[in-house]
PDB file of N, CA and C in Angstrom:
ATOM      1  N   UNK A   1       0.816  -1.183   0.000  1.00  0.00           N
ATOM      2  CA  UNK A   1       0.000   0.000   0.000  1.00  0.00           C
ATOM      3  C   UNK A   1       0.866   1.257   0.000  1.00  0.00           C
ATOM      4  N   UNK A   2       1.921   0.906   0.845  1.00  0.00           N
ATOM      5  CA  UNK A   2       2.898   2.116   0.873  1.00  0.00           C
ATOM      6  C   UNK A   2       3.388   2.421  -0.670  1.00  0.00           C
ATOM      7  N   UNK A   3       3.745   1.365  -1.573  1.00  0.00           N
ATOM      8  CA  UNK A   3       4.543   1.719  -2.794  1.00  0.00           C
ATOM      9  C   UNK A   3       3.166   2.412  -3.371  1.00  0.00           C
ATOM     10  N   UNK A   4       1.707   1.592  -3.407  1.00  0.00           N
ATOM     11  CA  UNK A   4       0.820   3.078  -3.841  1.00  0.00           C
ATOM     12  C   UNK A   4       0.907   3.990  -3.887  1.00  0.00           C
ATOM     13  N   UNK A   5       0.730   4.423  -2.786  1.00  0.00           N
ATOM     14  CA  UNK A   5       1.013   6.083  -2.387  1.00  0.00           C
ATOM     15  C   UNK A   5       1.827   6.516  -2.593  1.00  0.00           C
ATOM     16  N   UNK A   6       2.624   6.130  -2.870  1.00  0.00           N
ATOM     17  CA  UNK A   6       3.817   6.947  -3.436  1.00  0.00           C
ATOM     18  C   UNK A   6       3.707   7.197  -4.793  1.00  0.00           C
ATOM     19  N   UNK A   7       3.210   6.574  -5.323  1.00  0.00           N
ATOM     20  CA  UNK A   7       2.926   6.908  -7.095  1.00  0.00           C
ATOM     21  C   UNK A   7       1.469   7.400  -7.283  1.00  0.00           C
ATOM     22  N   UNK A   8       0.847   6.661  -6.689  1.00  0.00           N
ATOM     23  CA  UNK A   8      -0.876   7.841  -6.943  1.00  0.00           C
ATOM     24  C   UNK A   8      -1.019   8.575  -5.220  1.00  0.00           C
ATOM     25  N   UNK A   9      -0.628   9.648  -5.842  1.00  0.00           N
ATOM     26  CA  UNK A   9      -0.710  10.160  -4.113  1.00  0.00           C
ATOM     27  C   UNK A   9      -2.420  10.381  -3.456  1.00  0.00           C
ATOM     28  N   UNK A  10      -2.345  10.716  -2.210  1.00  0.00           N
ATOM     29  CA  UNK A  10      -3.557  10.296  -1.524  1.00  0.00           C
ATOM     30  C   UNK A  10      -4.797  11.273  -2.220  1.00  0.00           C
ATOM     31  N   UNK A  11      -4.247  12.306  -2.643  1.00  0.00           N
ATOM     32  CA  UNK A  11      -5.218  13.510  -2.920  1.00  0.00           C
ATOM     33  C   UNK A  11      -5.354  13.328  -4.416  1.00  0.00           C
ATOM     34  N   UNK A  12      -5.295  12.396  -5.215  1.00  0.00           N
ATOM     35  CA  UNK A  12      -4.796  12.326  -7.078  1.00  0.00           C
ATOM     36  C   UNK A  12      -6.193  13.405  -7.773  1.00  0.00           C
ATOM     37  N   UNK A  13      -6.686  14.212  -6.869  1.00  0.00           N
ATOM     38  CA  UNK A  13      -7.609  14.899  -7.596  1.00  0.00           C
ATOM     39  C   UNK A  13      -7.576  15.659  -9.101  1.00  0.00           C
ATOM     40  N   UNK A  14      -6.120  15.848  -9.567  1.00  0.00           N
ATOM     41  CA  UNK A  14      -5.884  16.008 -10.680  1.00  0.00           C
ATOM     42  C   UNK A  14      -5.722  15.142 -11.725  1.00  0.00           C
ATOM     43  N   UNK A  15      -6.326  13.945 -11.555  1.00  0.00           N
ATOM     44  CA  UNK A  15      -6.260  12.553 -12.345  1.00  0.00           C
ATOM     45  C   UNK A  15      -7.770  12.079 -12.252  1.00  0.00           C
ATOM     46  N   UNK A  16      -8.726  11.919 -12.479  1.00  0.00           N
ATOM     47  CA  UNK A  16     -10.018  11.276 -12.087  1.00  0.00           C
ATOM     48  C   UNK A  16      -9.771   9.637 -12.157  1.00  0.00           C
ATOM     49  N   UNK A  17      -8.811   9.265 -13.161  1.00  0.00           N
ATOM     50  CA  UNK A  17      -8.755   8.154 -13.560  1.00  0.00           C
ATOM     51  C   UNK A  17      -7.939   7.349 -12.093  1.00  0.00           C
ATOM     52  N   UNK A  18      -7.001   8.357 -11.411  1.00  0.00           N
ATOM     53  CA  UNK A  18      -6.268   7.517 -10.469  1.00  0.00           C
ATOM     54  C   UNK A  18      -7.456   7.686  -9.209  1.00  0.00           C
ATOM     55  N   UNK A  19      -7.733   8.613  -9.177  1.00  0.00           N
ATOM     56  CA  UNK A  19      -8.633   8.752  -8.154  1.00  0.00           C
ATOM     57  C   UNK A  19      -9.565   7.690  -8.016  1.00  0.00           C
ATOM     58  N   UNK A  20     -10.196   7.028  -9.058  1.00  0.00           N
ATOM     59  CA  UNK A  20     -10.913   5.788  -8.752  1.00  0.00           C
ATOM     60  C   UNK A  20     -10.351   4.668  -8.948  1.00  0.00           C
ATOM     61  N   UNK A  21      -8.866   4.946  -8.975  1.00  0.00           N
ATOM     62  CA  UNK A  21      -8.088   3.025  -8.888  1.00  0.00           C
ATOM     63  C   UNK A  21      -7.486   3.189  -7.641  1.00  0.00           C
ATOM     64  N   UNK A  22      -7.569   4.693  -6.863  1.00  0.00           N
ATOM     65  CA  UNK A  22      -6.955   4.689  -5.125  1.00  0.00           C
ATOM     66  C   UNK A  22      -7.772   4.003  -4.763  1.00  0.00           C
ATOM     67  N   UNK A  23      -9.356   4.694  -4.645  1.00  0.00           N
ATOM     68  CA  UNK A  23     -10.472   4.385  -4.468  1.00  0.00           C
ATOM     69  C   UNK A  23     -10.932   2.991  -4.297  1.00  0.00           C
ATOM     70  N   UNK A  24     -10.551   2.451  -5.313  1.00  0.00           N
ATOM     71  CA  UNK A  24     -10.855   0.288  -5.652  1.00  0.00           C
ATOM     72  C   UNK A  24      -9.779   0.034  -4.675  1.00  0.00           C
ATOM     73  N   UNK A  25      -8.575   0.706  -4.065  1.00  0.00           N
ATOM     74  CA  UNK A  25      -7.327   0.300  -3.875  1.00  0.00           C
ATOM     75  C   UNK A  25      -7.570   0.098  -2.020  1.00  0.00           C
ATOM     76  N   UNK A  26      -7.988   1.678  -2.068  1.00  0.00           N
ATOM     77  CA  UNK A  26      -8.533   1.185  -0.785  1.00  0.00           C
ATOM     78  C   UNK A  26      -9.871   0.522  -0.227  1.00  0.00           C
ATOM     79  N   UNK A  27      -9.999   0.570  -0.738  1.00  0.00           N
ATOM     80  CA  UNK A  27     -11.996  -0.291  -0.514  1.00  0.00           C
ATOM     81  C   UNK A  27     -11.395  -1.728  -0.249  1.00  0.00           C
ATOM     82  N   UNK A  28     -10.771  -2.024  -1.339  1.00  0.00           N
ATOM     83  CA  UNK A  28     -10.125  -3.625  -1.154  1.00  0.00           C
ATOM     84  C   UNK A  28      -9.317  -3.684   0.031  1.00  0.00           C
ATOM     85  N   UNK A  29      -8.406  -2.417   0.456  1.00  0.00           N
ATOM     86  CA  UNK A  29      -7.303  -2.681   1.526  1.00  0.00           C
ATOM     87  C   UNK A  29      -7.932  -2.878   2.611  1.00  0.00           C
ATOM     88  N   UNK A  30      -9.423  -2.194   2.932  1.00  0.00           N
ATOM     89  CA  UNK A  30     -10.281  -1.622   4.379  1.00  0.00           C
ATOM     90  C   UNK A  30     -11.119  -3.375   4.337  1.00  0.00           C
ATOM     91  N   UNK A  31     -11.181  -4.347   3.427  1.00  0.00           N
ATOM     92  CA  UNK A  31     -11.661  -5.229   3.680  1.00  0.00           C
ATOM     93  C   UNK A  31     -11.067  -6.806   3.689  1.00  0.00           C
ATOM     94  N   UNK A  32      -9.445  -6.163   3.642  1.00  0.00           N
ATOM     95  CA  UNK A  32      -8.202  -7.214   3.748  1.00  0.00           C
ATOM     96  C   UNK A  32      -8.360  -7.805   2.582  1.00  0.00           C
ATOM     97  N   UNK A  33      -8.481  -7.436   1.401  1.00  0.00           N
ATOM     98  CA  UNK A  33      -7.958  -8.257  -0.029  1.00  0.00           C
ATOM     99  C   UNK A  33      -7.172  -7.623  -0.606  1.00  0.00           C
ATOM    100  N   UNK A  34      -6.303  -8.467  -1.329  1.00  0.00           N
ATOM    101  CA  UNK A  34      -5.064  -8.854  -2.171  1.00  0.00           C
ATOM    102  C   UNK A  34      -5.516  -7.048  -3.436  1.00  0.00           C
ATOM    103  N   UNK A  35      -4.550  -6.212  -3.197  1.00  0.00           N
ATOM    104  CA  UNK A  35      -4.849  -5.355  -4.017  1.00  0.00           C
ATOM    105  C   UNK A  35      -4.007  -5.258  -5.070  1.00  0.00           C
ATOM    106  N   UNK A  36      -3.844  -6.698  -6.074  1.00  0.00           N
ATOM    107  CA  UNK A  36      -3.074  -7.113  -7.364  1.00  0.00           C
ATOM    108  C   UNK A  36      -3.817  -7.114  -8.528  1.00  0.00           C
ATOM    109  N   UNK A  37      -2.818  -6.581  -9.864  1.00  0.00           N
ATOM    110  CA  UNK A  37      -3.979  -6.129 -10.826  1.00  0.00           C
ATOM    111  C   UNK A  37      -4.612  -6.552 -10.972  1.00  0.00           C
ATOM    112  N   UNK A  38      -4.857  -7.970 -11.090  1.00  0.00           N
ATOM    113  CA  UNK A  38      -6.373  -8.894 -11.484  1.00  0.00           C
ATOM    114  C   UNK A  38      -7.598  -8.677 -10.761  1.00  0.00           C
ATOM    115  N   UNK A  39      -6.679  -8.472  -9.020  1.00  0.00           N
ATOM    116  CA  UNK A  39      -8.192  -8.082  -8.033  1.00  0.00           C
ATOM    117  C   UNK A  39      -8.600  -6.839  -8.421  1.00  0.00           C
ATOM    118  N   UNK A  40      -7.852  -5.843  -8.857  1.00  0.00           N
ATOM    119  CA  UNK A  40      -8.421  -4.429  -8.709  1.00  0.00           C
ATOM    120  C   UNK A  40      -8.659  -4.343 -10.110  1.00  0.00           C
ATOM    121  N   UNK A  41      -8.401  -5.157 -11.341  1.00  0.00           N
ATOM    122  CA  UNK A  41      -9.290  -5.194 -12.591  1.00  0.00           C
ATOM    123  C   UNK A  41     -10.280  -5.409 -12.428  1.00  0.00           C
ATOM    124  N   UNK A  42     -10.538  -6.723 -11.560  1.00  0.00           N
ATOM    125  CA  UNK A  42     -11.867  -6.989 -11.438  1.00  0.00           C
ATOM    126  C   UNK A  42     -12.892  -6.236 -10.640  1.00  0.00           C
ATOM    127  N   UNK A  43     -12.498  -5.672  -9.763  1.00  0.00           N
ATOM    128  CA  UNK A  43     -13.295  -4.875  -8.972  1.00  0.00           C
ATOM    129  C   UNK A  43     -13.923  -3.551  -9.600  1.00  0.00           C
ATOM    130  N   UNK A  44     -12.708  -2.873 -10.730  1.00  0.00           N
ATOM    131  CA  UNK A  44     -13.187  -1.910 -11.328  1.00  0.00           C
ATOM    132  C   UNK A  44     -14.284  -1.748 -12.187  1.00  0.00           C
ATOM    133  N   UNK A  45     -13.831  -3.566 -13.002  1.00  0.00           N
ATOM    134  CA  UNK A  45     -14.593  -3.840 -13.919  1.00  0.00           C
ATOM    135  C   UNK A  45     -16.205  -3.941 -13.262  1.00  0.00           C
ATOM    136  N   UNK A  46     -15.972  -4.573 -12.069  1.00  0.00           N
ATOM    137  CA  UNK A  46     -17.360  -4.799 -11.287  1.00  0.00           C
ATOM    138  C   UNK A  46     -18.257  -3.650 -10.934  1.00  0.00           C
ATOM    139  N   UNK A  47     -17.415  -2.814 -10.793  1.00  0.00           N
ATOM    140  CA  UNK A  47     -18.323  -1.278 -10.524  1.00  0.00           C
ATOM    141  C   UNK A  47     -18.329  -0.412 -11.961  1.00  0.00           C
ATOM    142  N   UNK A  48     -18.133  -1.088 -12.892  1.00  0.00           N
ATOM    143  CA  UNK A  48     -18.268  -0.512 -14.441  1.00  0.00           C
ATOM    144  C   UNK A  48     -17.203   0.397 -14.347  1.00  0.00           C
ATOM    145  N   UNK A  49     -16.062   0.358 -13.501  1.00  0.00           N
ATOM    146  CA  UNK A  49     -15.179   1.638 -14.097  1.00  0.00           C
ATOM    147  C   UNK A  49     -13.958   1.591 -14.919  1.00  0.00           C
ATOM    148  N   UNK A  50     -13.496   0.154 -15.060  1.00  0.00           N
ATOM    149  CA  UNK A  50     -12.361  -0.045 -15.862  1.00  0.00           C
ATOM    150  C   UNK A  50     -12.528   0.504 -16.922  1.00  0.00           C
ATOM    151  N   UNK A  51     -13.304   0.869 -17.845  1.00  0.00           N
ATOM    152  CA  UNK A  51     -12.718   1.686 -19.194  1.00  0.00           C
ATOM    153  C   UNK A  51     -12.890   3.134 -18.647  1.00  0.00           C
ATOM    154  N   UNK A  52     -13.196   3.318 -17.916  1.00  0.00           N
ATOM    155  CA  UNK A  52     -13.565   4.282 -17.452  1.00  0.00           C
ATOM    156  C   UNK A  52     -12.263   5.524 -17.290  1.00  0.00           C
ATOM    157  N   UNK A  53     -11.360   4.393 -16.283  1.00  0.00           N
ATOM    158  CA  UNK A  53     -10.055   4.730 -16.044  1.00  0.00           C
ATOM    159  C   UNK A  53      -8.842   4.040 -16.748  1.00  0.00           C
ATOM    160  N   UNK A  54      -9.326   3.870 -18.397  1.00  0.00           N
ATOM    161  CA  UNK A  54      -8.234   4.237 -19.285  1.00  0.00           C
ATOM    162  C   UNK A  54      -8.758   2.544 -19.350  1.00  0.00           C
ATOM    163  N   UNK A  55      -8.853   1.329 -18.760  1.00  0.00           N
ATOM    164  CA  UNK A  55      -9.172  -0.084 -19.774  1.00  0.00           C
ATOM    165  C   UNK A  55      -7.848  -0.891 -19.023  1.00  0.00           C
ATOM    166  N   UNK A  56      -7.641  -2.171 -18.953  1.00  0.00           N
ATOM    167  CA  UNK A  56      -6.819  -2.999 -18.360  1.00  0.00           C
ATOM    168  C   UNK A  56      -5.348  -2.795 -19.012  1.00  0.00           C
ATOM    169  N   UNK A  57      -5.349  -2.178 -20.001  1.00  0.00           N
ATOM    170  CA  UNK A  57      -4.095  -1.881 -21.064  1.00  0.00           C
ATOM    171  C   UNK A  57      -3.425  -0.203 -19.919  1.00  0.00           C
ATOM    172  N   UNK A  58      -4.251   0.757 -19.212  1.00  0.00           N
ATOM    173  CA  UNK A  58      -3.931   1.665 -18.577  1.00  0.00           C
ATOM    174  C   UNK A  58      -3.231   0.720 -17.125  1.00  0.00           C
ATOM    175  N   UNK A  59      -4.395   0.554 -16.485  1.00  0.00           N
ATOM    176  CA  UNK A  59      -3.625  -0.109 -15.455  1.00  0.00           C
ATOM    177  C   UNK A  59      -2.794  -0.936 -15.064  1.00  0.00           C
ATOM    178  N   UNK A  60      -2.580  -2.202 -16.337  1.00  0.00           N
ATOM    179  CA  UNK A  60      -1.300  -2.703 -16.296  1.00  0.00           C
ATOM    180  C   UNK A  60       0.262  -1.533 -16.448  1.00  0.00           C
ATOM    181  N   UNK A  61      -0.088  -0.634 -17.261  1.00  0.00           N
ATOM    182  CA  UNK A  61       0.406   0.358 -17.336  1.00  0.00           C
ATOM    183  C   UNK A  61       1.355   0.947 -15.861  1.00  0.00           C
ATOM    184  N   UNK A  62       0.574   1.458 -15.360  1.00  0.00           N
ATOM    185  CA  UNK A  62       0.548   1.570 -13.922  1.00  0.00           C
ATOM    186  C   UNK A  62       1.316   0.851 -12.838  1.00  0.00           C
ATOM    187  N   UNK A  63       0.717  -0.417 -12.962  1.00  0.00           N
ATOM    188  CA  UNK A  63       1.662  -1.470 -12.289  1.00  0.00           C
ATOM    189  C   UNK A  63       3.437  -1.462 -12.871  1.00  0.00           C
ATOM    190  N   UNK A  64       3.565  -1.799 -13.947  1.00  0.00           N
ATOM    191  CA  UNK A  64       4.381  -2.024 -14.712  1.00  0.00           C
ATOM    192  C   UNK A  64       5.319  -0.667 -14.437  1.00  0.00           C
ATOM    193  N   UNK A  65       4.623   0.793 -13.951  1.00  0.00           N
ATOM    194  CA  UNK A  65       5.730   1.639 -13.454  1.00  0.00           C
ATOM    195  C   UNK A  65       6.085   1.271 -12.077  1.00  0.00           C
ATOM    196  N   UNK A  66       4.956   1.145 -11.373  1.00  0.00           N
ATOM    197  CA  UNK A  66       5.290   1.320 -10.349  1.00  0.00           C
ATOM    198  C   UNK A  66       6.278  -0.338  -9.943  1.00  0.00           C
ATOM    199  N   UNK A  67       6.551  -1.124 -10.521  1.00  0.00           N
ATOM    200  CA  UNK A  67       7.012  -2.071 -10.251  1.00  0.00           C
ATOM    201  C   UNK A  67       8.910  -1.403 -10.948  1.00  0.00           C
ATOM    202  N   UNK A  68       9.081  -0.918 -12.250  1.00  0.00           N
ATOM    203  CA  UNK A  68       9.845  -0.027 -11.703  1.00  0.00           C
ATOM    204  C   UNK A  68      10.249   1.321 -11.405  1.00  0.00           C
ATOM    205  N   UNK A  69       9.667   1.938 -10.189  1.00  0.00           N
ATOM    206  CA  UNK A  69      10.240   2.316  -9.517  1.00  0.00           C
ATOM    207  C   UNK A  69      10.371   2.409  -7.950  1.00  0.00           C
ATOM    208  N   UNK A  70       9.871   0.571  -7.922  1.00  0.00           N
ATOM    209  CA  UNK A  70      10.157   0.091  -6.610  1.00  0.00           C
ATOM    210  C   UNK A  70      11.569  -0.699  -6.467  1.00  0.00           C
ATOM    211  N   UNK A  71      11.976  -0.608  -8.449  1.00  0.00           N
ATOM    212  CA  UNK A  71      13.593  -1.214  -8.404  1.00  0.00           C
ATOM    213  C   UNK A  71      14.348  -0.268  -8.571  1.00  0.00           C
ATOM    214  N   UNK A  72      14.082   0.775  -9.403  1.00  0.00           N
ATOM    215  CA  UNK A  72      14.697   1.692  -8.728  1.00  0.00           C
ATOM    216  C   UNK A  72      15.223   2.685  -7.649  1.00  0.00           C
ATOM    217  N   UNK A  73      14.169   2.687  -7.261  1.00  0.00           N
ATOM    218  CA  UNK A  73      14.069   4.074  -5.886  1.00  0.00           C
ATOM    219  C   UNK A  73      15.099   3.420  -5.130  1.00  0.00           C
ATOM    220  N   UNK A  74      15.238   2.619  -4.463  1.00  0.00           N
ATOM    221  CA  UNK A  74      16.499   1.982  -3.666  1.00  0.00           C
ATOM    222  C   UNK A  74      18.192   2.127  -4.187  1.00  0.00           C
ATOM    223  N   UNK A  75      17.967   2.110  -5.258  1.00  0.00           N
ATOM    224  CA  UNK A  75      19.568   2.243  -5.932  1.00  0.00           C
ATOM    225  C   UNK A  75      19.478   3.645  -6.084  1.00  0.00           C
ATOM    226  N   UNK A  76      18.556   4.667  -6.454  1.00  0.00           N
ATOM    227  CA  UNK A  76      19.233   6.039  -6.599  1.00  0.00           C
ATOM    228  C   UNK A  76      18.730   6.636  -5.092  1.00  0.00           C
ATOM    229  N   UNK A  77      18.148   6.091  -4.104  1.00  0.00           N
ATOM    230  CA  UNK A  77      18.391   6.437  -3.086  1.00  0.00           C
ATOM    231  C   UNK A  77      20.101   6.113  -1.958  1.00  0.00           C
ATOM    232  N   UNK A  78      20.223   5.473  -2.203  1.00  0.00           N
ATOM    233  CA  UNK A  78      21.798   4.786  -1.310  1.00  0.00           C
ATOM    234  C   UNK A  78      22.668   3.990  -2.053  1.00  0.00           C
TER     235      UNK A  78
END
């Protein structure tokens, strides 16, 4: 959850699109499920918002940064 927030920050009000994948992100976190793209595809998809917020091609997107720059941030930090 922490590497979330760090890439869609808590307030993403200048994004509508992140604002409702925080949104799926935390709904899932407040009810202890797995918040991995498939769960939070599906969840979006379940509340009709995946095309909404750009289609499974955006949010893999997403992942795929934030995966690196959870390999990065450590090496250009120390």
């Amino acid at each position: 959850m922490e590497l979330c927030g760090a890439i869609i920050p808590q307030n993403p009000a200048q994004n509508p699109a992140h604002k409702k994948i925080y949104a799926a992100i935390l709904t899932m976190d407040v009810f202890g499920m797995s918040s991995d793209l498939i769960s939070i595809s599906d969840s979006l998809k379940a509340s009709g918002q995946l095309d909404e917020v750009g289609g499974e091609l955006y949010l893999t997107s997403l992942f795929e940064y934030m995966i690196r720059y959870a390999i990065e941030t450590p090496r250009l930090m120390g």
